[in-house]
PDB file of N, CA and C in Angstrom:
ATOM      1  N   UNK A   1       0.845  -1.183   0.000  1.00  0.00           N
ATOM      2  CA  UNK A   1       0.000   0.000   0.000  1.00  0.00           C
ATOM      3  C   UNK A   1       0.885   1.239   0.000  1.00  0.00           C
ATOM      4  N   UNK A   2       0.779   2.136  -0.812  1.00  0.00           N
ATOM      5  CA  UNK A   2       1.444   3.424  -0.795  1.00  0.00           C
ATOM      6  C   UNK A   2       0.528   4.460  -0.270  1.00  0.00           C
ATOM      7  N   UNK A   3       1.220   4.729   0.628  1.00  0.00           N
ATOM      8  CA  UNK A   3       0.992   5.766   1.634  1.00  0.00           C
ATOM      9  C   UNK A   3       1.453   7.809   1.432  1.00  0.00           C
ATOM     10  N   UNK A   4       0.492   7.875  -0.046  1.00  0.00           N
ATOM     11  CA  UNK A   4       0.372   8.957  -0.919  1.00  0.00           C
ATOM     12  C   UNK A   4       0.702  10.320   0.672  1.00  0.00           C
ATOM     13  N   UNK A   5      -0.543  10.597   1.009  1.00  0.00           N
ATOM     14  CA  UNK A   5      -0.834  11.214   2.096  1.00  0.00           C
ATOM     15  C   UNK A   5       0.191  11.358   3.153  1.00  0.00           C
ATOM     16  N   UNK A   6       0.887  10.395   3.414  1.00  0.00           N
ATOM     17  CA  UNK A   6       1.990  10.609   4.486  1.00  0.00           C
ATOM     18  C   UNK A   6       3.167  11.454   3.902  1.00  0.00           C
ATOM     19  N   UNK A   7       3.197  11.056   2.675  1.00  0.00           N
ATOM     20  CA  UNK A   7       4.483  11.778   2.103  1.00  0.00           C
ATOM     21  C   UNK A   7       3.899  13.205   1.283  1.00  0.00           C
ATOM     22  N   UNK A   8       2.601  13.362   1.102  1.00  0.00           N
ATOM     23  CA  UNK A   8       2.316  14.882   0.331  1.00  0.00           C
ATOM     24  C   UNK A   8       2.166  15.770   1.752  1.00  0.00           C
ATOM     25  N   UNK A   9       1.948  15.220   3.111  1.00  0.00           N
ATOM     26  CA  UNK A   9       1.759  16.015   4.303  1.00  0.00           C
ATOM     27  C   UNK A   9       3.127  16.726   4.448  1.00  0.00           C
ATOM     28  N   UNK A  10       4.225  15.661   4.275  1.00  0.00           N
ATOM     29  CA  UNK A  10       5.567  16.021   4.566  1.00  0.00           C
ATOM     30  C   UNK A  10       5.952  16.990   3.702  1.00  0.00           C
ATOM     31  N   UNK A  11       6.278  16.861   2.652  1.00  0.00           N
ATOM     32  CA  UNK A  11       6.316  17.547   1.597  1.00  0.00           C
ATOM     33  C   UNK A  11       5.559  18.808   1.790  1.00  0.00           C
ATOM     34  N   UNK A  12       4.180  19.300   1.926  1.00  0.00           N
ATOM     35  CA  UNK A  12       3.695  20.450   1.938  1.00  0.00           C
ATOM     36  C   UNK A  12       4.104  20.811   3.326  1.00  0.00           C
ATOM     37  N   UNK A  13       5.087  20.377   4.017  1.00  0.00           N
ATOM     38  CA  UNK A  13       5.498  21.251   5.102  1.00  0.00           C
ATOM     39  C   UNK A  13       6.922  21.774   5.121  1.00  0.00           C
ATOM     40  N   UNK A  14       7.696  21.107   4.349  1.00  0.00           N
ATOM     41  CA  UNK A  14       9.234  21.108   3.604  1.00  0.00           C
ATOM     42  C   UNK A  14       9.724  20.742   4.668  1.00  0.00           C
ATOM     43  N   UNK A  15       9.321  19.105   5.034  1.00  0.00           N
ATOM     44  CA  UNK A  15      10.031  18.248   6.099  1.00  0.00           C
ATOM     45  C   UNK A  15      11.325  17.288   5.343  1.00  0.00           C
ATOM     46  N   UNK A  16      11.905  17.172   5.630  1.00  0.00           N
ATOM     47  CA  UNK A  16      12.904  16.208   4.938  1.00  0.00           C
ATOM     48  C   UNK A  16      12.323  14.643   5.195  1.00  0.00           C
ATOM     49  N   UNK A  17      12.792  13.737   4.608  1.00  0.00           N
ATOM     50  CA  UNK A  17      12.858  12.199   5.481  1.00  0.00           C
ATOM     51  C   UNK A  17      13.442  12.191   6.549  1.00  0.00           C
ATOM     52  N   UNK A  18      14.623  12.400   5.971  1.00  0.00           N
ATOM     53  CA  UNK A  18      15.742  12.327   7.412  1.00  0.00           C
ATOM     54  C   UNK A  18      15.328  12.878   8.457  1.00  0.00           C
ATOM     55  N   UNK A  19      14.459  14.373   8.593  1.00  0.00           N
ATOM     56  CA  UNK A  19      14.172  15.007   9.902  1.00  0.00           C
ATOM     57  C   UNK A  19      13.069  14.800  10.392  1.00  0.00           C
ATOM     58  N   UNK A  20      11.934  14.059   9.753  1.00  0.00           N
ATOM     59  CA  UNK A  20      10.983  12.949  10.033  1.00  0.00           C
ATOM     60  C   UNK A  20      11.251  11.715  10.782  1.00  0.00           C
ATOM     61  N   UNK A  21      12.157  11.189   9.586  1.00  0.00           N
ATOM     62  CA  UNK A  21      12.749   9.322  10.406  1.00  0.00           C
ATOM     63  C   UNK A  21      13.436  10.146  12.271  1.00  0.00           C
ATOM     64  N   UNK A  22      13.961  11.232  12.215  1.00  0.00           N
ATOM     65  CA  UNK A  22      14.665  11.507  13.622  1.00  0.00           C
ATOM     66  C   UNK A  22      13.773  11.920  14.414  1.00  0.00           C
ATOM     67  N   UNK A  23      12.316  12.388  14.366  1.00  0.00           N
ATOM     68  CA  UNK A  23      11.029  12.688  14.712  1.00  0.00           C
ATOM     69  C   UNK A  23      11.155  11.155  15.551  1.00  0.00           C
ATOM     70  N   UNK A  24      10.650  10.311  14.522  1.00  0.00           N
ATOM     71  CA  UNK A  24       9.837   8.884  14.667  1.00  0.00           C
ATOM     72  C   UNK A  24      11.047   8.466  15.272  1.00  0.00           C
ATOM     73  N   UNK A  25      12.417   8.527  15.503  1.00  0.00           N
ATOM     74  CA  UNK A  25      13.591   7.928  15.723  1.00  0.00           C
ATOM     75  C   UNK A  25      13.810   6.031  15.195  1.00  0.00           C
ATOM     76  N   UNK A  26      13.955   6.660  13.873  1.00  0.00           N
ATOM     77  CA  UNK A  26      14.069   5.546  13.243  1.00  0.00           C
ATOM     78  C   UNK A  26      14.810   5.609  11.785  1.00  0.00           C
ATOM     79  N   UNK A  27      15.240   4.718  11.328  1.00  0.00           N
ATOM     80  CA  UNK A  27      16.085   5.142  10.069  1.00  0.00           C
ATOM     81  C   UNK A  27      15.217   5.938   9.062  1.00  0.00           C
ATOM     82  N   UNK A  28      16.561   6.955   8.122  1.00  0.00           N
ATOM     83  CA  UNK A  28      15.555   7.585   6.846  1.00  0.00           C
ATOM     84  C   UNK A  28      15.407   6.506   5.717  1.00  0.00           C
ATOM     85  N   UNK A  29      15.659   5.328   5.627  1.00  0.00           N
ATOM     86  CA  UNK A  29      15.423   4.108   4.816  1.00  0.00           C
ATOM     87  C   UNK A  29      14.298   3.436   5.552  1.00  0.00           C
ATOM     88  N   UNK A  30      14.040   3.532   6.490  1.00  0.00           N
ATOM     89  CA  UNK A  30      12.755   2.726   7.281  1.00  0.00           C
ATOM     90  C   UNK A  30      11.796   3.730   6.730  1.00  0.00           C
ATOM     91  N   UNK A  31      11.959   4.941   6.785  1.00  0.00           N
ATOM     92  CA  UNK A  31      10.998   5.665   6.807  1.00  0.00           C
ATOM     93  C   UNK A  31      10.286   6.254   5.326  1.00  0.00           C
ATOM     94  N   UNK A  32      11.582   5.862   4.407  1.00  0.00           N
ATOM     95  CA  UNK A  32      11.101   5.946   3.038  1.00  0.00           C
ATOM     96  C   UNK A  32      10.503   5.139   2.621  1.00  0.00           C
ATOM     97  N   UNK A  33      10.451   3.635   3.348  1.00  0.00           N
ATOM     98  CA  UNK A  33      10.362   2.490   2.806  1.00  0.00           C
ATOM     99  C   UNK A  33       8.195   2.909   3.388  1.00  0.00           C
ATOM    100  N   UNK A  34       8.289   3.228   4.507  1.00  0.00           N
ATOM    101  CA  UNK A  34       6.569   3.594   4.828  1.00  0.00           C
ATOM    102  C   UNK A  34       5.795   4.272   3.891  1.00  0.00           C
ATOM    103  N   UNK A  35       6.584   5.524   3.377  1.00  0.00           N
ATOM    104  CA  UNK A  35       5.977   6.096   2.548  1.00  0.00           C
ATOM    105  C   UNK A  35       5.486   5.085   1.397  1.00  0.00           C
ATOM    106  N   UNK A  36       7.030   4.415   0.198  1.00  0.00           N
ATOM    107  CA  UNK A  36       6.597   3.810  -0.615  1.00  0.00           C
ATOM    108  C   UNK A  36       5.896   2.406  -0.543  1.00  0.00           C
ATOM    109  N   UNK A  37       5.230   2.682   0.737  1.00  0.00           N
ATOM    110  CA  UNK A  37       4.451   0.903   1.328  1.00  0.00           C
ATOM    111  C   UNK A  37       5.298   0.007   0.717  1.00  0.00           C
ATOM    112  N   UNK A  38       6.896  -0.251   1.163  1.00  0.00           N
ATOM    113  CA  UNK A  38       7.724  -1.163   1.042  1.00  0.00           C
ATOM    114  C   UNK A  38       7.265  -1.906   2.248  1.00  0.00           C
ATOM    115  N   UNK A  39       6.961  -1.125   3.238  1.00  0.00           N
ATOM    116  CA  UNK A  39       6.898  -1.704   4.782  1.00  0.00           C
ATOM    117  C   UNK A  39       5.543  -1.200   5.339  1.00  0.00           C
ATOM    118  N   UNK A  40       4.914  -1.987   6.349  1.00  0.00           N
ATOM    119  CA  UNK A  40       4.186  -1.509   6.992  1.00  0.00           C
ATOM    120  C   UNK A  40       4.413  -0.796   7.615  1.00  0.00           C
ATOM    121  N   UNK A  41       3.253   0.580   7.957  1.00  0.00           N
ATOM    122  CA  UNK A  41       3.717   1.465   9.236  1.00  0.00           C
ATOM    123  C   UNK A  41       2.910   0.806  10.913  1.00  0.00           C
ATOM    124  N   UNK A  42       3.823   0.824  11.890  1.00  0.00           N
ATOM    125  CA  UNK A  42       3.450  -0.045  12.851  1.00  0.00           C
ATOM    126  C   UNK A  42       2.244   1.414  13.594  1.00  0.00           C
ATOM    127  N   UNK A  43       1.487   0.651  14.061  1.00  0.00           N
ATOM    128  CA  UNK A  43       0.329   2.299  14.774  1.00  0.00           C
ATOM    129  C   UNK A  43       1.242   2.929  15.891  1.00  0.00           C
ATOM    130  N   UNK A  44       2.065   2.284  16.601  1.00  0.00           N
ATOM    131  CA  UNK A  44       2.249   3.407  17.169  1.00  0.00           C
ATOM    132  C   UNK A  44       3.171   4.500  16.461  1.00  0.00           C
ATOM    133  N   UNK A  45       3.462   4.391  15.189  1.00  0.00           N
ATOM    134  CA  UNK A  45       3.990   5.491  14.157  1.00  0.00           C
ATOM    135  C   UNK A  45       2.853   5.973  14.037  1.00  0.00           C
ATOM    136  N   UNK A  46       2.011   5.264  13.165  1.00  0.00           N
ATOM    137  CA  UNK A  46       1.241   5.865  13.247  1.00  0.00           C
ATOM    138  C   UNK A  46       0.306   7.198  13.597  1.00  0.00           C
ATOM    139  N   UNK A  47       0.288   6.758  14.858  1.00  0.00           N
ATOM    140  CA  UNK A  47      -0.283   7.515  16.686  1.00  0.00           C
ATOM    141  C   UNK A  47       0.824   8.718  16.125  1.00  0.00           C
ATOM    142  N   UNK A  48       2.435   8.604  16.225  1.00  0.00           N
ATOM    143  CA  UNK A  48       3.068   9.665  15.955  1.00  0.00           C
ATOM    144  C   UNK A  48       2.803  10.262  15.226  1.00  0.00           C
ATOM    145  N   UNK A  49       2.341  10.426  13.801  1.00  0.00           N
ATOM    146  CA  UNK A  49       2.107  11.233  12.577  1.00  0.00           C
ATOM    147  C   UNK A  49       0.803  11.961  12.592  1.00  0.00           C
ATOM    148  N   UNK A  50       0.099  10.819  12.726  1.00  0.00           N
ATOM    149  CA  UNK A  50      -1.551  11.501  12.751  1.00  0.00           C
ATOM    150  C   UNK A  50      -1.305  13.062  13.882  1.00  0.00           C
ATOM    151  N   UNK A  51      -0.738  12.798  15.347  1.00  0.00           N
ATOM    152  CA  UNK A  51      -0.565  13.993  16.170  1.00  0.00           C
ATOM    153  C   UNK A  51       0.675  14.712  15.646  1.00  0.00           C
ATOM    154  N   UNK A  52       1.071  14.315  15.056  1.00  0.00           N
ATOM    155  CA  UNK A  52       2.161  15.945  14.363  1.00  0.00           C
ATOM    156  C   UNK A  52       0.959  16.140  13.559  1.00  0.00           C
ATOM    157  N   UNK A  53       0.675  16.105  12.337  1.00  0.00           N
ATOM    158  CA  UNK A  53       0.228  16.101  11.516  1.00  0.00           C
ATOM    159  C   UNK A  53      -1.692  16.701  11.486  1.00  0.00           C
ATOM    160  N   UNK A  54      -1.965  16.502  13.177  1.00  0.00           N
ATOM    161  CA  UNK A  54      -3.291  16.475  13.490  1.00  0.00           C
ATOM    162  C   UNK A  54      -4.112  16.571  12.700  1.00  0.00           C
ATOM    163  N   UNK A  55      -4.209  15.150  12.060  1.00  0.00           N
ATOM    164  CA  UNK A  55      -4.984  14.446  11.365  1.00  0.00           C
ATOM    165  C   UNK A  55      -5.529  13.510  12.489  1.00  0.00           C
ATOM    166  N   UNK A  56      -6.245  12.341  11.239  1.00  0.00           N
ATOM    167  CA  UNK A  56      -6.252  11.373  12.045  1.00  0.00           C
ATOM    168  C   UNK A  56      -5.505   9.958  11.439  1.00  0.00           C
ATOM    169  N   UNK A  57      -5.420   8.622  11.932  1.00  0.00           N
ATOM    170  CA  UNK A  57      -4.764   7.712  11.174  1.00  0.00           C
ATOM    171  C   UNK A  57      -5.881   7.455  10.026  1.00  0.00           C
ATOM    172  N   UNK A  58      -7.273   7.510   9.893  1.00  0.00           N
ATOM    173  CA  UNK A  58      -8.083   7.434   9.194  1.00  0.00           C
ATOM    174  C   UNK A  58      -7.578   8.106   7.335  1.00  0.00           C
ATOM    175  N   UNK A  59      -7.043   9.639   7.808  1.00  0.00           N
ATOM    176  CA  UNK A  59      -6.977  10.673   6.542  1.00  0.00           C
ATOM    177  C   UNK A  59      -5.429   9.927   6.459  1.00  0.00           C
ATOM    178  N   UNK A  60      -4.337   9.580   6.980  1.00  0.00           N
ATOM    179  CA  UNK A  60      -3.475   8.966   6.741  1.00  0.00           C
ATOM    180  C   UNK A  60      -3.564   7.982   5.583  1.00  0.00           C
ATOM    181  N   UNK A  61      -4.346   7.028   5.840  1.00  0.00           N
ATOM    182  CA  UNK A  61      -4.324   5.587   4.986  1.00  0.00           C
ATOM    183  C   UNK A  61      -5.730   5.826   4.135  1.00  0.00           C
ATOM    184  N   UNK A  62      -5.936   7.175   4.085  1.00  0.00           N
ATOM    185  CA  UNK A  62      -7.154   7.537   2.962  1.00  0.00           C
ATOM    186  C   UNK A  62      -8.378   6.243   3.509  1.00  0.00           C
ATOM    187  N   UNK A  63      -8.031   5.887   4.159  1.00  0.00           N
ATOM    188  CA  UNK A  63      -9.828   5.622   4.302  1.00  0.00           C
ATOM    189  C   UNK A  63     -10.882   6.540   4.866  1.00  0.00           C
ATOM    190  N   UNK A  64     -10.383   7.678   4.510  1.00  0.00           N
ATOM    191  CA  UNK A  64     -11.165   8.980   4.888  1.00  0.00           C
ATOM    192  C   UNK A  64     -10.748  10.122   3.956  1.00  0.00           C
ATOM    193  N   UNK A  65     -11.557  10.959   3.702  1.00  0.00           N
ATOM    194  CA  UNK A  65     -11.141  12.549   3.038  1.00  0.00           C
ATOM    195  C   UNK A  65     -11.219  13.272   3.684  1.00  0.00           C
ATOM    196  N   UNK A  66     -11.836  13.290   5.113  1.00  0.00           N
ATOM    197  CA  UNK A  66     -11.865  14.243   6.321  1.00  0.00           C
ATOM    198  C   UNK A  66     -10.228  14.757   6.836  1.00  0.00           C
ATOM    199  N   UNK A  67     -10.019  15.790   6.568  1.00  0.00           N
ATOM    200  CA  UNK A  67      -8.440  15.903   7.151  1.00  0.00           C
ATOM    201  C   UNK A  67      -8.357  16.232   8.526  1.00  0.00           C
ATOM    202  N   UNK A  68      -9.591  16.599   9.236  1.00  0.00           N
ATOM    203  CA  UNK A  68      -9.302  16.684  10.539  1.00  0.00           C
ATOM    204  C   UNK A  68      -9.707  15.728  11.642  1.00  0.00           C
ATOM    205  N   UNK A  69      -9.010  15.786  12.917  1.00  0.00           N
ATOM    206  CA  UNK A  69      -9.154  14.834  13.536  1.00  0.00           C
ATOM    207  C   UNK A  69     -10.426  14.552  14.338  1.00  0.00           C
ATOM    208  N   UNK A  70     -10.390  13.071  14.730  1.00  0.00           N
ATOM    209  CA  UNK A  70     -11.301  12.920  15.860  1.00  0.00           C
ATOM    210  C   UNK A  70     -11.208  13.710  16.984  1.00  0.00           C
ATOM    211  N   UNK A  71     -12.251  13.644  17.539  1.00  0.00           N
ATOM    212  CA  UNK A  71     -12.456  14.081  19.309  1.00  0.00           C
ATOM    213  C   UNK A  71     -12.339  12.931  20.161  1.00  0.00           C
TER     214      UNK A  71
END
């Protein structure tokens, strides 16, 4: 699964990988590999992105068009 949304969030904020993967503290090859759904993203990354990002994991993995979060 490619994970469009995780990487156009980053991008429209002019985040790097690298200063993302050091966010999530995890490699910038782990973390490229999420974007291009080489790898699964585990939820508690997840949990991390959606709250930077304050979204929800929903608008993450597009099973939603709502960009804002739950209550």
């Amino acid at each position: 699964m490619l994970f469009k949304r995780i990487r156009d969030l980053r991008e429209d904020r002019d985040i790097s990988q690298k200063k993302m993967a050091q966010y999530l503290q995890i490699h910038q090859t782990t973390y490229s590999d999420y974007e291009l759904g080489n790898l699964n993203i585990p939820v508690d990354v997840l949990i991390k992105l959606a709250k930077f990002y304050d979204t929800s994991i929903d608008y993450l993995v597009s099973l939603t068009d709502n960009d804002k979060p739950y209550r």
